[in-house]
C-alpha atoms as a PDB file:
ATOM      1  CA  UNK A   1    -142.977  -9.686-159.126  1.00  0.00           C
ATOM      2  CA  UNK A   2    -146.034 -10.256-161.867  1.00  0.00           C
ATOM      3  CA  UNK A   3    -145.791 -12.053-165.149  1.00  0.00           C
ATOM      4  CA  UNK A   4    -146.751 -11.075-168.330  1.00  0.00           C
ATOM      5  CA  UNK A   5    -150.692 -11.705-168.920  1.00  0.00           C
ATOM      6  CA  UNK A   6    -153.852 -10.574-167.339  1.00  0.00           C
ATOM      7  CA  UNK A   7    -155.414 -13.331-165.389  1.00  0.00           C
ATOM      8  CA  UNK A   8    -158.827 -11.554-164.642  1.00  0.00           C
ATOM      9  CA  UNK A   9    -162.325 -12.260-165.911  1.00  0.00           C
ATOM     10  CA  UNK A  10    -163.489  -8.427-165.774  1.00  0.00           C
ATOM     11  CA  UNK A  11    -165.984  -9.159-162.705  1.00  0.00           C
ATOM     12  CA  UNK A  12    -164.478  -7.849-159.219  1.00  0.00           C
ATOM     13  CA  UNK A  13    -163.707 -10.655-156.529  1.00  0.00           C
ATOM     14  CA  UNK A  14    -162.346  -9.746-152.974  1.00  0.00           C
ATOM     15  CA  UNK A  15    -162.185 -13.391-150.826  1.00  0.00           C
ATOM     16  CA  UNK A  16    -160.124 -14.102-147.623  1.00  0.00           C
ATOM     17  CA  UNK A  17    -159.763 -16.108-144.518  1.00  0.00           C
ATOM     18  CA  UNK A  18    -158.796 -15.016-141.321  1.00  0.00           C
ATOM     19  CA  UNK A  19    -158.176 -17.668-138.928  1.00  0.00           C
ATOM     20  CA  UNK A  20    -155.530 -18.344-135.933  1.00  0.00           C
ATOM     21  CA  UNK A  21    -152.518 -20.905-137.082  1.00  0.00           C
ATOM     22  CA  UNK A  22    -153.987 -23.842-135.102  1.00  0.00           C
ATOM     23  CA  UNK A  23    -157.184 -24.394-137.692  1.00  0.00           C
ATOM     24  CA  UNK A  24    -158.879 -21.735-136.070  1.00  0.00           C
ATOM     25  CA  UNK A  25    -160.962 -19.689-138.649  1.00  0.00           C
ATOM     26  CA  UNK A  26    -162.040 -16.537-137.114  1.00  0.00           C
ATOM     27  CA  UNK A  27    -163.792 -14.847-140.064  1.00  0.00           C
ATOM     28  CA  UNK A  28    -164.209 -15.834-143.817  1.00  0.00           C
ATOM     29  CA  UNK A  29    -165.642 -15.099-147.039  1.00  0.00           C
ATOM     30  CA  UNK A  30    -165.307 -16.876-150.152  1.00  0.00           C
ATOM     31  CA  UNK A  31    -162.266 -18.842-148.749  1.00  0.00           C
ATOM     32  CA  UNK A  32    -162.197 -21.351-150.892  1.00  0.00           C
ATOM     33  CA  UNK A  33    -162.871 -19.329-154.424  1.00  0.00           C
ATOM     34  CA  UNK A  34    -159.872 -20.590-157.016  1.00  0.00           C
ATOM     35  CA  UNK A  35    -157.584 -17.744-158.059  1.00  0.00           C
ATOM     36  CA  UNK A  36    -154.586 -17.362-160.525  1.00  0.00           C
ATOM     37  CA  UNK A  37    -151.657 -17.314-157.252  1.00  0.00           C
ATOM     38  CA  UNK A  38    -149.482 -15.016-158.768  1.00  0.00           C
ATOM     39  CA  UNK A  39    -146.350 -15.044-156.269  1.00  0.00           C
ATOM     40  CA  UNK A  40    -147.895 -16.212-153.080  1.00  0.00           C
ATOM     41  CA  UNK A  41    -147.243 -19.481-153.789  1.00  0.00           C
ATOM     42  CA  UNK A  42    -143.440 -19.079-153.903  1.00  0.00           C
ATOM     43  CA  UNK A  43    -144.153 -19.670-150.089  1.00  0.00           C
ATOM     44  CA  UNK A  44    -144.497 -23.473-150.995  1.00  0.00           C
ATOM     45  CA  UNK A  45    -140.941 -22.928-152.974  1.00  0.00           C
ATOM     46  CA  UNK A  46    -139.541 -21.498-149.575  1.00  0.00           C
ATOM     47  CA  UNK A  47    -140.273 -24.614-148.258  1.00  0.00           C
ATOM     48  CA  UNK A  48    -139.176 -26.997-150.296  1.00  0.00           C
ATOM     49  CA  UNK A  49    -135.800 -25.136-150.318  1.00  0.00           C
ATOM     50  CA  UNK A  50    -135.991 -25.390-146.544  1.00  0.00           C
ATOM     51  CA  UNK A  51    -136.855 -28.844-146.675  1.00  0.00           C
ATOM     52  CA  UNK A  52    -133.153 -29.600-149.174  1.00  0.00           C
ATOM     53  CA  UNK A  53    -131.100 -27.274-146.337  1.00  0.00           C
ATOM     54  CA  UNK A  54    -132.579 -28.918-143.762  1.00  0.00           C
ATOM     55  CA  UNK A  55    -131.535 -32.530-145.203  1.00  0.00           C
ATOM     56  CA  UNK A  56    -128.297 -31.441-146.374  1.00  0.00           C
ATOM     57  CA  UNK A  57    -129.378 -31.403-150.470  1.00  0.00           C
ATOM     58  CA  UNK A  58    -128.832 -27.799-150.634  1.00  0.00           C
ATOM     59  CA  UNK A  59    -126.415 -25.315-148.089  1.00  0.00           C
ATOM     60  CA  UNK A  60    -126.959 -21.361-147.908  1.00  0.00           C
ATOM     61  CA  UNK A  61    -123.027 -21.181-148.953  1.00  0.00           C
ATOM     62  CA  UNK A  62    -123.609 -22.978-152.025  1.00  0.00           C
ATOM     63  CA  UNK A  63    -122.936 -20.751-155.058  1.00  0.00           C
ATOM     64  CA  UNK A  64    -125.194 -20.619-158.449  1.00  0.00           C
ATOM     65  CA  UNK A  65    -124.793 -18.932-160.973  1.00  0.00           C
ATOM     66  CA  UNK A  66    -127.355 -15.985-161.849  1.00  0.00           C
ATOM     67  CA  UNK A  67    -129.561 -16.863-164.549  1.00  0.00           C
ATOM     68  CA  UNK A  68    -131.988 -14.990-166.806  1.00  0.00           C
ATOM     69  CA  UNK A  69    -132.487 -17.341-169.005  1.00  0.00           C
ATOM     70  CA  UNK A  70    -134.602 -20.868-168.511  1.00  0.00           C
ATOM     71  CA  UNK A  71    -135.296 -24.255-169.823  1.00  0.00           C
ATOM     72  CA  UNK A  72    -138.989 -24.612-170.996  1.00  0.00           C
ATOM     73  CA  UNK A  73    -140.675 -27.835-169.486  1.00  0.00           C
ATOM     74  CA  UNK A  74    -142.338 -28.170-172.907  1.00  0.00           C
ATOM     75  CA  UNK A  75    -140.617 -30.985-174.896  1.00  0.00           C
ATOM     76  CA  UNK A  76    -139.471 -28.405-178.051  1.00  0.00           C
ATOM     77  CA  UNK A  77    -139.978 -25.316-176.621  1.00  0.00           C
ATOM     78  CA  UNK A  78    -137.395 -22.988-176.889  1.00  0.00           C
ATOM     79  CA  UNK A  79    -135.596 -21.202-173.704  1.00  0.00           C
ATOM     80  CA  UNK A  80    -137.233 -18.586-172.510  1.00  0.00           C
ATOM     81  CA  UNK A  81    -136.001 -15.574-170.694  1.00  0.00           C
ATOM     82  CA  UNK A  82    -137.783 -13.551-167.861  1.00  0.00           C
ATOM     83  CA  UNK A  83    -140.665 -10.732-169.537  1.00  0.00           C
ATOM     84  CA  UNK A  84    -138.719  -7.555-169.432  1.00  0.00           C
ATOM     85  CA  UNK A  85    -141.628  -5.606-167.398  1.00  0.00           C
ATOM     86  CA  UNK A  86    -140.405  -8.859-164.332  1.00  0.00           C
ATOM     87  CA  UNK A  87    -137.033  -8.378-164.614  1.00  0.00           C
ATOM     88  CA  UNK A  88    -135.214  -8.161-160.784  1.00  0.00           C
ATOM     89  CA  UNK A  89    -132.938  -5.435-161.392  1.00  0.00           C
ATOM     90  CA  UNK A  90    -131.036  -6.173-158.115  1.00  0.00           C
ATOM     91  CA  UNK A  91    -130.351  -9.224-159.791  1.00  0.00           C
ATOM     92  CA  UNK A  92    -126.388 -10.111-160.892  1.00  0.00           C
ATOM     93  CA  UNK A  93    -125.420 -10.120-164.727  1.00  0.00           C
ATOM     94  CA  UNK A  94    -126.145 -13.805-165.971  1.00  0.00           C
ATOM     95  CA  UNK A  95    -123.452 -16.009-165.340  1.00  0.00           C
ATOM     96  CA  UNK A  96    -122.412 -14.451-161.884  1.00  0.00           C
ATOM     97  CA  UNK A  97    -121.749 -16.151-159.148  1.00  0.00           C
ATOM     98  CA  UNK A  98    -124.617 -15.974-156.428  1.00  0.00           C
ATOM     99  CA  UNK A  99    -124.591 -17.226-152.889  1.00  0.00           C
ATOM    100  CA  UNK A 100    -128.006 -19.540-152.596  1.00  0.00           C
ATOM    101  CA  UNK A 101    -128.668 -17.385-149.382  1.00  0.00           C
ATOM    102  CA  UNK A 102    -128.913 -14.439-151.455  1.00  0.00           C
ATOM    103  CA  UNK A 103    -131.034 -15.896-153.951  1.00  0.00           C
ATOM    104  CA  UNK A 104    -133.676 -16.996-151.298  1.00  0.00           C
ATOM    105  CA  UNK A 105    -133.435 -13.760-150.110  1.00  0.00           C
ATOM    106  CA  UNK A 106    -134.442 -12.150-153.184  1.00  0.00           C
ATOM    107  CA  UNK A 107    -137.359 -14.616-154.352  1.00  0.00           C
ATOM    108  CA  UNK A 108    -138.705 -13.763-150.601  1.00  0.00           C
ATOM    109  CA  UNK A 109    -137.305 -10.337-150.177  1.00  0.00           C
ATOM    110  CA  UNK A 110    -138.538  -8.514-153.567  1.00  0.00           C
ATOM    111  CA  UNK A 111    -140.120 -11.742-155.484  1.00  0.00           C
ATOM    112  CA  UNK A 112    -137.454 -11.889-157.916  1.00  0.00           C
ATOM    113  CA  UNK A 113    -139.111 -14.377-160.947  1.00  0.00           C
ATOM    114  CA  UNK A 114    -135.563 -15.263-161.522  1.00  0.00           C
ATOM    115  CA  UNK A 115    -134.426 -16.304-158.464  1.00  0.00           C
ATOM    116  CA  UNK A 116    -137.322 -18.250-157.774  1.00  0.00           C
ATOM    117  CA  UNK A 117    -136.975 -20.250-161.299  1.00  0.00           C
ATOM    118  CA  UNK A 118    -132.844 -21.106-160.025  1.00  0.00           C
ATOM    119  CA  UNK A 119    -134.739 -22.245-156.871  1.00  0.00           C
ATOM    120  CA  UNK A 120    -137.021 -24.483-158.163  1.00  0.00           C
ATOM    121  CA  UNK A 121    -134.516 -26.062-160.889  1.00  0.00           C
ATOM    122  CA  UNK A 122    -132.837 -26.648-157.522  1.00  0.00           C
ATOM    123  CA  UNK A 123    -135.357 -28.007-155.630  1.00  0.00           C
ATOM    124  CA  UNK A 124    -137.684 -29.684-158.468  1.00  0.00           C
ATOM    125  CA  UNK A 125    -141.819 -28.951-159.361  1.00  0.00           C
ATOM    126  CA  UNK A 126    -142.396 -32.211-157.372  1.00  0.00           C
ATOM    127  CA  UNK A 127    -140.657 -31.311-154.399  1.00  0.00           C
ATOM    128  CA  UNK A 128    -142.788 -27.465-154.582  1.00  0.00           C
ATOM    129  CA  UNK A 129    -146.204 -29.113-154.812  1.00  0.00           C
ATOM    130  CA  UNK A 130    -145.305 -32.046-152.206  1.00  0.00           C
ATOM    131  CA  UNK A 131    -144.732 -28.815-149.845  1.00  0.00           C
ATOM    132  CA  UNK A 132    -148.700 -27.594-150.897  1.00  0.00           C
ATOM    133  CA  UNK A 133    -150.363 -31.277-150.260  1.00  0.00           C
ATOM    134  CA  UNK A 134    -148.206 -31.631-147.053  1.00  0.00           C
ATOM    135  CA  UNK A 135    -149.373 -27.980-145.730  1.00  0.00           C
ATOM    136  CA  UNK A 136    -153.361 -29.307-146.510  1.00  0.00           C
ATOM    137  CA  UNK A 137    -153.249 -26.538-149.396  1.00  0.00           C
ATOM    138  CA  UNK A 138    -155.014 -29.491-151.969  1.00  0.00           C
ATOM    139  CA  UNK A 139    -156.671 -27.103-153.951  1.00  0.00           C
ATOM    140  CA  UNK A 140    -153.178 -25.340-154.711  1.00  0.00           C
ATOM    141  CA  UNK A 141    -150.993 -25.725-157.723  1.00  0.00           C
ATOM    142  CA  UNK A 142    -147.511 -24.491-158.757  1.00  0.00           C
ATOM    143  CA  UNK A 143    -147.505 -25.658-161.981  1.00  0.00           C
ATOM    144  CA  UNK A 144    -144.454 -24.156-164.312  1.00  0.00           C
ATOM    145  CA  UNK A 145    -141.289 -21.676-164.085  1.00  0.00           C
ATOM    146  CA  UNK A 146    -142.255 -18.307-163.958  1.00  0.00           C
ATOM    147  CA  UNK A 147    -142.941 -16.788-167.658  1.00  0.00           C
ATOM    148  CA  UNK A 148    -142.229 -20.428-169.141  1.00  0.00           C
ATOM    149  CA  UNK A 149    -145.307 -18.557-171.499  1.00  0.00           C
ATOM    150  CA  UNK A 150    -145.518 -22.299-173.536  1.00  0.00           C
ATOM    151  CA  UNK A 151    -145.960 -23.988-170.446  1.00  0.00           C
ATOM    152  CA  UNK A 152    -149.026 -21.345-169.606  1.00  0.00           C
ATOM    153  CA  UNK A 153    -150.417 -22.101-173.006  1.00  0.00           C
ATOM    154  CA  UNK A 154    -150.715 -25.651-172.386  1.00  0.00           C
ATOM    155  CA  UNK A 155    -152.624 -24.975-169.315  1.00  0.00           C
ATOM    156  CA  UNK A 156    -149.786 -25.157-166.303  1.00  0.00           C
ATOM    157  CA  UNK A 157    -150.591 -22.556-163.918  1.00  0.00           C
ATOM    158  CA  UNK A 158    -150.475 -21.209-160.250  1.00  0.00           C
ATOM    159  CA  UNK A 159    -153.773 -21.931-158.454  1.00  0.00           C
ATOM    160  CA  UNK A 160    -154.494 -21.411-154.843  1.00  0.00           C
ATOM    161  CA  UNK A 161    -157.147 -20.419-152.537  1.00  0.00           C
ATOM    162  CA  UNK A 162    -157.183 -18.254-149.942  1.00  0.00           C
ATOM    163  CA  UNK A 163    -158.144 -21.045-146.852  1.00  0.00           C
ATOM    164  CA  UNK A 164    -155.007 -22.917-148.790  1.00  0.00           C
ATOM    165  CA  UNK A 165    -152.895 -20.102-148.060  1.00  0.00           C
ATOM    166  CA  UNK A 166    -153.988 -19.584-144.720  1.00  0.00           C
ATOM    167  CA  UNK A 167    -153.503 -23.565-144.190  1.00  0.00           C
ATOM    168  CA  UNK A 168    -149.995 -23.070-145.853  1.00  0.00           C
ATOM    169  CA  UNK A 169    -148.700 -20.313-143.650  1.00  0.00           C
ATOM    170  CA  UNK A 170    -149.862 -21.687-140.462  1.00  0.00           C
ATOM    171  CA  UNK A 171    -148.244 -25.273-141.571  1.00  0.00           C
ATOM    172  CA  UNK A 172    -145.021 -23.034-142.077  1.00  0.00           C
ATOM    173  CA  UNK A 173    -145.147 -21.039-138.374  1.00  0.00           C
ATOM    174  CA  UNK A 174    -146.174 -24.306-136.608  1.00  0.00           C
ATOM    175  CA  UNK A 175    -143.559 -25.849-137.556  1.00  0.00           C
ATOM    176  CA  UNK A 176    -144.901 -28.820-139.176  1.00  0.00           C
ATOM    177  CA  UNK A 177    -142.945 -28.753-142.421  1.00  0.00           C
ATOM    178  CA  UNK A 178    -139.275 -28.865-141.287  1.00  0.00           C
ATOM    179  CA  UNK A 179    -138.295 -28.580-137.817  1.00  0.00           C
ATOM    180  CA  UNK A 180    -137.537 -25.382-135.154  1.00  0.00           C
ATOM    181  CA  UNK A 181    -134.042 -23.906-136.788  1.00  0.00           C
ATOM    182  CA  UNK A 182    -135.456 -24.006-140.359  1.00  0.00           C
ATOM    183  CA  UNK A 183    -138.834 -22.793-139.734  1.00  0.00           C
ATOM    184  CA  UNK A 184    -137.326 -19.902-137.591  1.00  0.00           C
ATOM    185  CA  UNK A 185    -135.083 -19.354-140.746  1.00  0.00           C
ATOM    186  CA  UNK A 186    -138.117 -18.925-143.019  1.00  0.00           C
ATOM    187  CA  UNK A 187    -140.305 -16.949-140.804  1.00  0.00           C
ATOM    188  CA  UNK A 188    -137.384 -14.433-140.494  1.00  0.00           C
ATOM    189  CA  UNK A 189    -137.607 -14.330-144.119  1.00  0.00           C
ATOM    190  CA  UNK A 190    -140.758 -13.309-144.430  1.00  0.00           C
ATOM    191  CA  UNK A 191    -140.659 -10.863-141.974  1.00  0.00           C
ATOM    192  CA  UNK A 192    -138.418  -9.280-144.340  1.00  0.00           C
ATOM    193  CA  UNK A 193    -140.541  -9.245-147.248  1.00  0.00           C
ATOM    194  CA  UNK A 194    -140.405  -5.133-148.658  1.00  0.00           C
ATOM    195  CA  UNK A 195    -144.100  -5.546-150.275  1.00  0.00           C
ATOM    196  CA  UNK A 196    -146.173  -5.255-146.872  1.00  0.00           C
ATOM    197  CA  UNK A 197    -150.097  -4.838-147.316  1.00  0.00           C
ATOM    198  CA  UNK A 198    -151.909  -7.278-144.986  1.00  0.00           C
ATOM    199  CA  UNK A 199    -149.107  -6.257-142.211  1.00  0.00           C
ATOM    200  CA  UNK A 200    -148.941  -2.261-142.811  1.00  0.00           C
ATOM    201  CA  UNK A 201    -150.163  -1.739-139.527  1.00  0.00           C
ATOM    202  CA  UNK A 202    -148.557  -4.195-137.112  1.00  0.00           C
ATOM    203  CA  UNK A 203    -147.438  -2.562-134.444  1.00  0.00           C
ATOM    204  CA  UNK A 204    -143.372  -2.172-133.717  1.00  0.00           C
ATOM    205  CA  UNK A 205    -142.154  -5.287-131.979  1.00  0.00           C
ATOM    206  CA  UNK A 206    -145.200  -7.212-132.754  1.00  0.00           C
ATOM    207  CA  UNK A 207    -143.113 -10.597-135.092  1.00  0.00           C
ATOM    208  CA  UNK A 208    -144.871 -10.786-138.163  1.00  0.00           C
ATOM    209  CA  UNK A 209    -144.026 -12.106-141.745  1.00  0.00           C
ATOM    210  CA  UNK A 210    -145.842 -12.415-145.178  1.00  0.00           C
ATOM    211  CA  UNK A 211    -145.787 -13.420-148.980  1.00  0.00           C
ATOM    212  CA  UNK A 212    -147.265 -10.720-151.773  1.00  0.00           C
ATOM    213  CA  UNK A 213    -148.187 -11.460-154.794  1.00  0.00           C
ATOM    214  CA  UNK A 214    -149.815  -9.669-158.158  1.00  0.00           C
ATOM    215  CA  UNK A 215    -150.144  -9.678-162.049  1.00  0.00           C
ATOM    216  CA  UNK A 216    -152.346  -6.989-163.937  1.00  0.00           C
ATOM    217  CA  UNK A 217    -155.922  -7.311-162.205  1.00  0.00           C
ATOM    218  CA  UNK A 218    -154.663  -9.761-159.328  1.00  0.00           C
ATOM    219  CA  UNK A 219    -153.325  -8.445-155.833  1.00  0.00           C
ATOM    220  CA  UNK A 220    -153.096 -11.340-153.252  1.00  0.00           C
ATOM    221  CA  UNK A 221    -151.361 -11.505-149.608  1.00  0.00           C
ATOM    222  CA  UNK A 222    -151.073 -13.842-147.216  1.00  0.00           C
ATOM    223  CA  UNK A 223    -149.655 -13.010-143.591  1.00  0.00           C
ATOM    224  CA  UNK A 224    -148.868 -14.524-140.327  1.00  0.00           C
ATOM    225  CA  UNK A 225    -148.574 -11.519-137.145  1.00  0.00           C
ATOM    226  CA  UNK A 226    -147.389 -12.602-133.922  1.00  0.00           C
ATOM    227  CA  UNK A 227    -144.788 -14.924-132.847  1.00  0.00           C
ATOM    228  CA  UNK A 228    -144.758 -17.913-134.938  1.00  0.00           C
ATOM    229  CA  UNK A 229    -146.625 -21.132-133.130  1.00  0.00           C
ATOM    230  CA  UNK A 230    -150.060 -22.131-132.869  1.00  0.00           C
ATOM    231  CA  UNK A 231    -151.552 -18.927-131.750  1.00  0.00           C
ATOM    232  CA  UNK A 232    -150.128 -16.615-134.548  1.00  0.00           C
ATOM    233  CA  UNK A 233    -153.010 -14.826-136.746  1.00  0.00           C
ATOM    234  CA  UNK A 234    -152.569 -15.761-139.884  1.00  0.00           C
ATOM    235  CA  UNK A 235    -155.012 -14.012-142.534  1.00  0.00           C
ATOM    236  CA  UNK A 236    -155.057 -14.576-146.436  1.00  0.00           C
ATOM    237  CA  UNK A 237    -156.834 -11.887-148.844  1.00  0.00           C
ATOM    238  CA  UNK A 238    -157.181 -12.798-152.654  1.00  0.00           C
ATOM    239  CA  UNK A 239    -158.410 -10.418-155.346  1.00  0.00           C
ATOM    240  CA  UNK A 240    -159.089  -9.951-158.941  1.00  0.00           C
ATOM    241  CA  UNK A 241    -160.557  -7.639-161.288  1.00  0.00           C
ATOM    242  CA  UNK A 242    -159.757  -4.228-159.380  1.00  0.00           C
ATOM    243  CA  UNK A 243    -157.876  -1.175-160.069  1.00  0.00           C
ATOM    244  CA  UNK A 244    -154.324  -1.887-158.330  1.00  0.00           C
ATOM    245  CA  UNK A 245    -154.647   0.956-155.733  1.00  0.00           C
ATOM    246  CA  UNK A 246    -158.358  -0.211-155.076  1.00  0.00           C
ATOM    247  CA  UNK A 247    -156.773  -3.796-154.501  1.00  0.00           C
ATOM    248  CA  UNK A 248    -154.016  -2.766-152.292  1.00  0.00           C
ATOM    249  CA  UNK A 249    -156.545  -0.224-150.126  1.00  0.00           C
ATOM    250  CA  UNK A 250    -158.412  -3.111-149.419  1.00  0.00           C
ATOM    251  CA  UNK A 251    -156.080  -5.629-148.685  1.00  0.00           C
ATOM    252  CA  UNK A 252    -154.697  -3.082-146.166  1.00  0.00           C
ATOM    253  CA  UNK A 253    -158.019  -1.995-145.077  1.00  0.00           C
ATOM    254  CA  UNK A 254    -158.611  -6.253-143.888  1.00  0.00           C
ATOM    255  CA  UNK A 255    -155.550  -6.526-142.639  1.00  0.00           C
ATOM    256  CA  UNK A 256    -155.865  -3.636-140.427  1.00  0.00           C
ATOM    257  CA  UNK A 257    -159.045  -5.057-138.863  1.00  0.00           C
ATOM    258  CA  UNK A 258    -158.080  -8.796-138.566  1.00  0.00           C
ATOM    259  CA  UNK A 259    -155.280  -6.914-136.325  1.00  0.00           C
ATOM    260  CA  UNK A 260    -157.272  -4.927-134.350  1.00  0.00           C
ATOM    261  CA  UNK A 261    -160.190  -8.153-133.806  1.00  0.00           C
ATOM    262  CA  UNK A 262    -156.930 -10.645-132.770  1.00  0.00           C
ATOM    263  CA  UNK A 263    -155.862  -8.028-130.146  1.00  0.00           C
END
């Protein structure tokens, strides 16, 4: 899901990275051109949440309860509650009890803003950005709670790149975050992701998995096809400043042919 805002400066960018999940970059342009992350970078809260399972901090049975509603991290600043146009309607009522494996699912699934915010109250800001450094992602940032709109204003953001995504799904498929049962548990995640550009055209019974993300004039992806390891393709595409079906066309459009090149 978006946030409230537009984060574009009115001149069209299209950048991306293709590369294979061992370091190997296959084709690039503009890689390493900063962008507003939108959602992609609740890939780095994945895995700090996998990182608390797989040390026994967290457990998928745990229950939370459904929140809307969020403490600013800016001393004075009243709670906020999630923008009404990012609201995850498959969310429970506030208050309800929720399974922790259900509200992974949804901050993957759909990109519910409000499950991610219970995750990282969970799993703590350090933790998320300790999971970007660790994956080589350096020029990445998860700065705030989604729609904490006082944090925004003092500057805490989302920043990423599109080689740092690349770097941070193919540190999450090799493995070298948290070990083989909760990287396998994450990449079946993403394969279940409903908001599929960069994989549209995988073919049936090719593994693949991936991480959307968009705000008015931003449309990012970042995908890994093939089964998880060194060899996967993994290919990142970040835009700004086009129409949303231009956006999506050609995120599609490079996804398609990073495919067809990796055959």
């Amino acid at each position: 899901m978006g946030v409230t805002g537009t984060h574009s400066d009115g001149i069209p960018v299209v950048a991306y990275q293709v590369a294979r999940a061992d370091g190997t970059v296959l084709a690039s342009r503009g890689a390493d051109e900063p962008f507003y992350a939108a959602s992609t970078v609740k890939l780095a809260v994945l895995v700090a949440a996998a990182r608390a399972l797989e040390s026994g901090r967290l457990a998928l049975d745990r229950t939370v309860a459904s929140r809307h509603t969020f403490t600013s991290q800016v001393p004075g600043a009243p709670d906020f509650r999630i923008e009404p146009d990012d609201l995850d309607e498959g969310m429970p009522p506030s208050g309800a009890p929720m399974r922790l494996a259900e509200v992974l699912e949804r901050m993957v699934v759909v990109s519910s803003n409000e499950a991610t915010n219970m995750v990282v109250d969970l799993v703590g800001l350090p933790e998320v950005n300790r999971a970007l450094s660790d994956a080589g992602a350096h020029a990445s940032e998860f700065g705030r709670l989604y729609c904490d709109l006082a944090a925004e204003a003092t500057g805490a953001s989302h920043r990423t790149t599109p080689a740092d995504l690349v770097a941070l799904m193919s540190a999450v498929v090799t493995g070298k975050l948290v070990g083989a049962r909760w990287t396998a548990w994450a990449t079946d995640l993403l394969g279940r992701q409903q908001d599929r550009l960069l994989t549209a055209v995988v073919p049936d019974g090719v593994r693949f998995g991936s991480k959307s993300g968009w705000v008015d004039g931003i449309r990012h992806d970042v995908a890994f096809v093939g089964e998880p390891g060194p060899d996967a393709l993994v290919v990142a595409v970040c835009t700004r400043g086009y129409a949303e079906p231009d956006a999506v066309e050609a995120i599609r459009a490079l996804g398609a042919l990073a495919v067809s090149l990796a055959r």
